[in-house]
Protein backbone atom coordinates (compact mmCIF):
# COMPACT_ATOMS: atom_id res chain seq x y z
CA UNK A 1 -7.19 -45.07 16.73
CA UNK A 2 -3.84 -43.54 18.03
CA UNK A 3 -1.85 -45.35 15.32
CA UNK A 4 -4.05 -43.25 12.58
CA UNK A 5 -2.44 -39.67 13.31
CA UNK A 6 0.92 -40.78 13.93
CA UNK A 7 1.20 -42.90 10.28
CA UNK A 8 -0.38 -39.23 9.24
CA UNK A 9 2.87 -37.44 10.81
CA UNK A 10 5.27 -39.70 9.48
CA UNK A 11 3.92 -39.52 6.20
CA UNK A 12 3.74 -35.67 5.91
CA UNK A 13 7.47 -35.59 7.43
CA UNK A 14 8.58 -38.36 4.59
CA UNK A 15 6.99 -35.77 1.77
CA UNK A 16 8.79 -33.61 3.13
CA UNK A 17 11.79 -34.93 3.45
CA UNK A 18 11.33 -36.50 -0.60
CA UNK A 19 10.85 -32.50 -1.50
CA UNK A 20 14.04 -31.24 0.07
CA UNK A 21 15.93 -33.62 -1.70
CA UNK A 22 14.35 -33.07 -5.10
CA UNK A 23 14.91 -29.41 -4.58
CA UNK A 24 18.55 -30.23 -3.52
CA UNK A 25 19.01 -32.50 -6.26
CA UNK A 26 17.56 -29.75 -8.69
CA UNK A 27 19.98 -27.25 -7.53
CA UNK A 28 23.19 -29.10 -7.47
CA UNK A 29 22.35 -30.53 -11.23
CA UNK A 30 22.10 -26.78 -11.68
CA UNK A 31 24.98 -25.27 -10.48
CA UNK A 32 26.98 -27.80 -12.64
CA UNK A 33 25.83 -25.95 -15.95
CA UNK A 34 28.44 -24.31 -17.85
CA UNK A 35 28.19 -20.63 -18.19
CA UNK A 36 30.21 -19.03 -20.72
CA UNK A 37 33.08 -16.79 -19.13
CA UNK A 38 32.12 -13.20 -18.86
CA UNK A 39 34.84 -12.11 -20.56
CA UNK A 40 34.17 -13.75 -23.76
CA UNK A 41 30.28 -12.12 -23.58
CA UNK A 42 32.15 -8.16 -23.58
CA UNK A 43 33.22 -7.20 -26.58
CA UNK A 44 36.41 -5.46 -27.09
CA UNK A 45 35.42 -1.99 -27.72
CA UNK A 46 33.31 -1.75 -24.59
CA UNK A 47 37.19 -3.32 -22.78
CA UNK A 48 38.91 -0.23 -24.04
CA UNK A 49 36.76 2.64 -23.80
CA UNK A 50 37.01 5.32 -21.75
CA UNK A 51 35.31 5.16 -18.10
CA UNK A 52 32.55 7.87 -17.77
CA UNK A 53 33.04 10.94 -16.55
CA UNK A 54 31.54 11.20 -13.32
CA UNK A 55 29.62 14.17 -11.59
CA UNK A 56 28.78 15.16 -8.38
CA UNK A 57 25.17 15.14 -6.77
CA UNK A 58 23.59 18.11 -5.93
CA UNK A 59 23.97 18.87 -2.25
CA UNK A 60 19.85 18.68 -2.19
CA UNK A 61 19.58 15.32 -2.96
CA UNK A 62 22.32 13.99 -0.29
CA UNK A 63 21.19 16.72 2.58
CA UNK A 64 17.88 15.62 4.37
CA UNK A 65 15.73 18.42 6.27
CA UNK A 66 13.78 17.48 8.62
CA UNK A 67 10.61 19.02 8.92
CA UNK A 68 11.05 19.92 12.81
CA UNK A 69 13.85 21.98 11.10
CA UNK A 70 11.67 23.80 8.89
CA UNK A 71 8.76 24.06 11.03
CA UNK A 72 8.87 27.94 11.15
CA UNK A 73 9.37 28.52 7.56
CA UNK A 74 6.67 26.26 6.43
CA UNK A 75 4.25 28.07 9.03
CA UNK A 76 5.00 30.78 7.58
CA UNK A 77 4.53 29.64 4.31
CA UNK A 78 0.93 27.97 5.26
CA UNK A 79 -0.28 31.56 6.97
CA UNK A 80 0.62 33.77 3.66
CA UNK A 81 -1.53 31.17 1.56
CA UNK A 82 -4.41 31.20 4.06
CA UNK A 83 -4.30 34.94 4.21
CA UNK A 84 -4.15 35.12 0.44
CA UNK A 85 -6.85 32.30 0.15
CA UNK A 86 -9.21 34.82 2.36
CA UNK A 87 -8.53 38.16 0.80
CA UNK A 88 -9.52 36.23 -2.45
CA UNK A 89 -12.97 34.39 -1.11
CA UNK A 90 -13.61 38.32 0.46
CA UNK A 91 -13.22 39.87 -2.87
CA UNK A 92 -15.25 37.17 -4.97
CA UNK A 93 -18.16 37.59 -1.83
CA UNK A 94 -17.91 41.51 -2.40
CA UNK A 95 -18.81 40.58 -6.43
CA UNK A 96 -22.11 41.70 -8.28
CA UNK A 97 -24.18 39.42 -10.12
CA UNK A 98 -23.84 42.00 -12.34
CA UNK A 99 -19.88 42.00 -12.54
CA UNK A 100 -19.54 38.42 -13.56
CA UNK A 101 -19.93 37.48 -17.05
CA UNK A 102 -21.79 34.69 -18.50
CA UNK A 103 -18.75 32.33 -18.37
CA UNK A 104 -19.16 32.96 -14.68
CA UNK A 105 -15.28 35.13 -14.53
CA UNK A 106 -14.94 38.79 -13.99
CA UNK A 107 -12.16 41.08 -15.83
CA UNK A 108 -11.03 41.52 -12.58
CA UNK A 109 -9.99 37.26 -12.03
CA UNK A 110 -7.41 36.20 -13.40
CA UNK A 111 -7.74 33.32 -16.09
């Protein structure tokens, strides 16, 4: 009963062995194909045109900010919309039934 997993072994590790060579085989019978030179594939206009001209990047795209660097700008940012968020849920609280039309707007929201 020892025998048994060892002829197992031996035959996974000769599989494996066949498959490395087949893929070895497969590769070297590949890299003997002829490719056409890459020259011959460009044609002659594209040879003598004119490179591109080239431009530079805007600085915004190179420059990274971190946000620890902007930390005070965007809490200021995030305190004007929160106090322009409330003045605007105070104002539609102070609103009549009476105010809003039947679409549910007043003349006073803008659309």
């Amino acid at each position: 009963m020892t025998e048994r997993p060892m002829v197992h072994k031996s035959r996974k590790r000769t599989n494996l062995i066949f498959a490395a060579l087949g893929a070895i085989a497969t590769l070297s019978l590949a890299s003997c194909t002829k490719i056409p030179e890459l020259d011959e594939a460009v044609p002659n206009w594209v040879r003598r045109a004119d490179y591109p001209e080239l431009t530079k990047l805007d600085p915004s795209t190179t420059t990274k900010v971190l946000p620890q660097d902007r930390s005070e700008e965007i809490e200021q940012e995030m305190t004007a919309r929160q106090n322009n968020l409330e003045r605007k849920a105070n104002w539609l609280r102070t609103l009549d039934a009476n105010d809003v039309d039947q679409n549910g707007t007043s003349d006073g929201i803008t659309r």
